[in-house]
Protein backbone atom coordinates (compact mmCIF):
# COMPACT_ATOMS: atom_id res chain seq x y z
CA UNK A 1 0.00 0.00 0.00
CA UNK A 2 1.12 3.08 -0.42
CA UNK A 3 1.92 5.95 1.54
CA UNK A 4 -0.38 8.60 1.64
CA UNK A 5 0.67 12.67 0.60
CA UNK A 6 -0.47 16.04 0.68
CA UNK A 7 1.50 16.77 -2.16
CA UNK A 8 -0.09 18.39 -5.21
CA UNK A 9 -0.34 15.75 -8.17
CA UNK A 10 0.26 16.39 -11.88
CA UNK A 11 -2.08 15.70 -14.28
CA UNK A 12 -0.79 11.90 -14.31
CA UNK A 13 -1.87 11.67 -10.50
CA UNK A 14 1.82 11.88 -9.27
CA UNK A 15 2.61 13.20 -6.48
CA UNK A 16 4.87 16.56 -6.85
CA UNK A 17 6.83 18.85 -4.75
CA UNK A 18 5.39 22.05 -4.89
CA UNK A 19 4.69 24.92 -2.50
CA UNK A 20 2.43 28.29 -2.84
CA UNK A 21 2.86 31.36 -1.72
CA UNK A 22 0.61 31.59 1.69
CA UNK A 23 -2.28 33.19 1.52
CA UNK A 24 -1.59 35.41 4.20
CA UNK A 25 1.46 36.55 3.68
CA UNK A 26 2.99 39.42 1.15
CA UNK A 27 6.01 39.73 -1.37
CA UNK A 28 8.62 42.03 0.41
CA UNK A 29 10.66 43.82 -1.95
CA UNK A 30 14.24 45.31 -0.72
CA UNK A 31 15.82 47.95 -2.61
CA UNK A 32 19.87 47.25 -3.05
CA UNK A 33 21.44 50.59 -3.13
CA UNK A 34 25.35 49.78 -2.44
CA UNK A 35 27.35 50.21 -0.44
CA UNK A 36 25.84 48.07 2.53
CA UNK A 37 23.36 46.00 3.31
CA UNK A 38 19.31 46.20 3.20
CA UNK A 39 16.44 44.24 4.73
CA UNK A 40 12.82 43.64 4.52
CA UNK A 41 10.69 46.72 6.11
CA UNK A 42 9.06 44.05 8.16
CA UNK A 43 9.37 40.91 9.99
CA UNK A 44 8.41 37.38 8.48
CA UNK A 45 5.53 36.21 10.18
CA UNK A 46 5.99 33.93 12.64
CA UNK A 47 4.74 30.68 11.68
CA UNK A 48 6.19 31.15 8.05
CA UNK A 49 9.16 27.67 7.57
CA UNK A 50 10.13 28.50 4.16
CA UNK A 51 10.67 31.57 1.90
CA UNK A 52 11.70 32.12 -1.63
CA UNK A 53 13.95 34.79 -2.72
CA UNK A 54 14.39 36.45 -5.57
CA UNK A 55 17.17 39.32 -6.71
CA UNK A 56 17.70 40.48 -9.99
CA UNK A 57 20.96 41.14 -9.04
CA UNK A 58 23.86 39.02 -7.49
CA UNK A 59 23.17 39.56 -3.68
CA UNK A 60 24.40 38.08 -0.43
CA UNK A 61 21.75 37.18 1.52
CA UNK A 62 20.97 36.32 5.11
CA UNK A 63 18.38 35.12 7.75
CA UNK A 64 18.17 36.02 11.22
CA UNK A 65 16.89 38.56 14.13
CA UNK A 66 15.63 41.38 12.81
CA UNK A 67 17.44 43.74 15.16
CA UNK A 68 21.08 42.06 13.90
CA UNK A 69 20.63 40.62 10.66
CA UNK A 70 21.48 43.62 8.47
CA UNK A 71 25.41 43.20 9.66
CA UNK A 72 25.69 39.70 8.77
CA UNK A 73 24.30 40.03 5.18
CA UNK A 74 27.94 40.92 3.66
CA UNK A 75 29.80 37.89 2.97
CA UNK A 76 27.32 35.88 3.96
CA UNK A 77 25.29 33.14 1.53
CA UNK A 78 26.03 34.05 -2.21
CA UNK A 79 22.68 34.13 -4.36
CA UNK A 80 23.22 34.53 -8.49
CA UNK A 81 20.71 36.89 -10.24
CA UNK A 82 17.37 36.15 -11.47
CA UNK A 83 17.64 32.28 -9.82
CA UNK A 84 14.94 32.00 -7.09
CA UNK A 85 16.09 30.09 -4.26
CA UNK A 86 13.73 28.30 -1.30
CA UNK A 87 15.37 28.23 1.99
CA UNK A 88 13.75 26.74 4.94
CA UNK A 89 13.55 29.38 8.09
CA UNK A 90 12.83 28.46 11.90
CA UNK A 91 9.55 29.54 12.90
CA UNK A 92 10.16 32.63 14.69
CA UNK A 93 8.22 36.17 16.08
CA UNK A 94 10.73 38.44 14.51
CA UNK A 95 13.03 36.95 11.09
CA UNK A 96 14.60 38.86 8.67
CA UNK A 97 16.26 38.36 5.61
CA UNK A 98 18.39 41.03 4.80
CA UNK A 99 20.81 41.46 1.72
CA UNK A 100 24.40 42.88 0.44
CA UNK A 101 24.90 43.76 -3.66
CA UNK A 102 27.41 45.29 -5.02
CA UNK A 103 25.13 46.72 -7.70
CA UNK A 104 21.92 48.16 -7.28
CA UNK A 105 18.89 46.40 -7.47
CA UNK A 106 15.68 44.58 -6.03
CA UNK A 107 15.06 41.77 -4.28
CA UNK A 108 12.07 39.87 -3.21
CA UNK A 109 11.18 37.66 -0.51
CA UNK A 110 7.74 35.58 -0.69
CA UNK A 111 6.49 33.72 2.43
CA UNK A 112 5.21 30.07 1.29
CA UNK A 113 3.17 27.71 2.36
């Protein structure tokens, strides 16, 4: 017998892995303006586990407190332009992701579900 999923199917009735934006939750967008380092206006929201970003520029990006996580952006994990990329978070009251470019740009962070 099979195991039983949640995941979404494809039109063949397989199961897929596949996530949606929640339907809570809103695109942040973070305007790169070097030098330094910029993060989303506002906090994740708290029960939020994974989030996809989006730059259309090479960034650096990073996760953490909102209070600290602008300083750890530079040098931090290297992201290529225009390649979304799904990173698991810990649920948390107040996570960040903040970023580092050495261009200007935009980046965008969508809580999914």
């Amino acid at each position: 017998m099979a195991t039983p999923t949640y995941l979404a199917r494809d039109r063949h009735n397989n199961p897929i892995q596949a996530l949606k934006p929640r339907s809570d939750a809103q695109t942040h967008i973070v305007t790169l303006a070097p030098p330094g380092s910029a993060r989303m206006a506002t906090a994740l929201q708290p029960n939020t586990v994974v989030v996809r970003i989006y730059a259309n520029v090479d960034v650096f990006a990073a996760v953490g407190p909102v209070d600290s996580v602008v300083a750890s952006a530079v040098g931090s994990m290297p992201l290529p332009a225009t390649l979304p990329e799904y990173i698991r978070v810990s649920a948390s009251t107040s996570l960040a992701v903040a970023f580092a470019a050495a261009v200007s740009g935009l980046a965008y962070v969508t809580e999914m579900s």
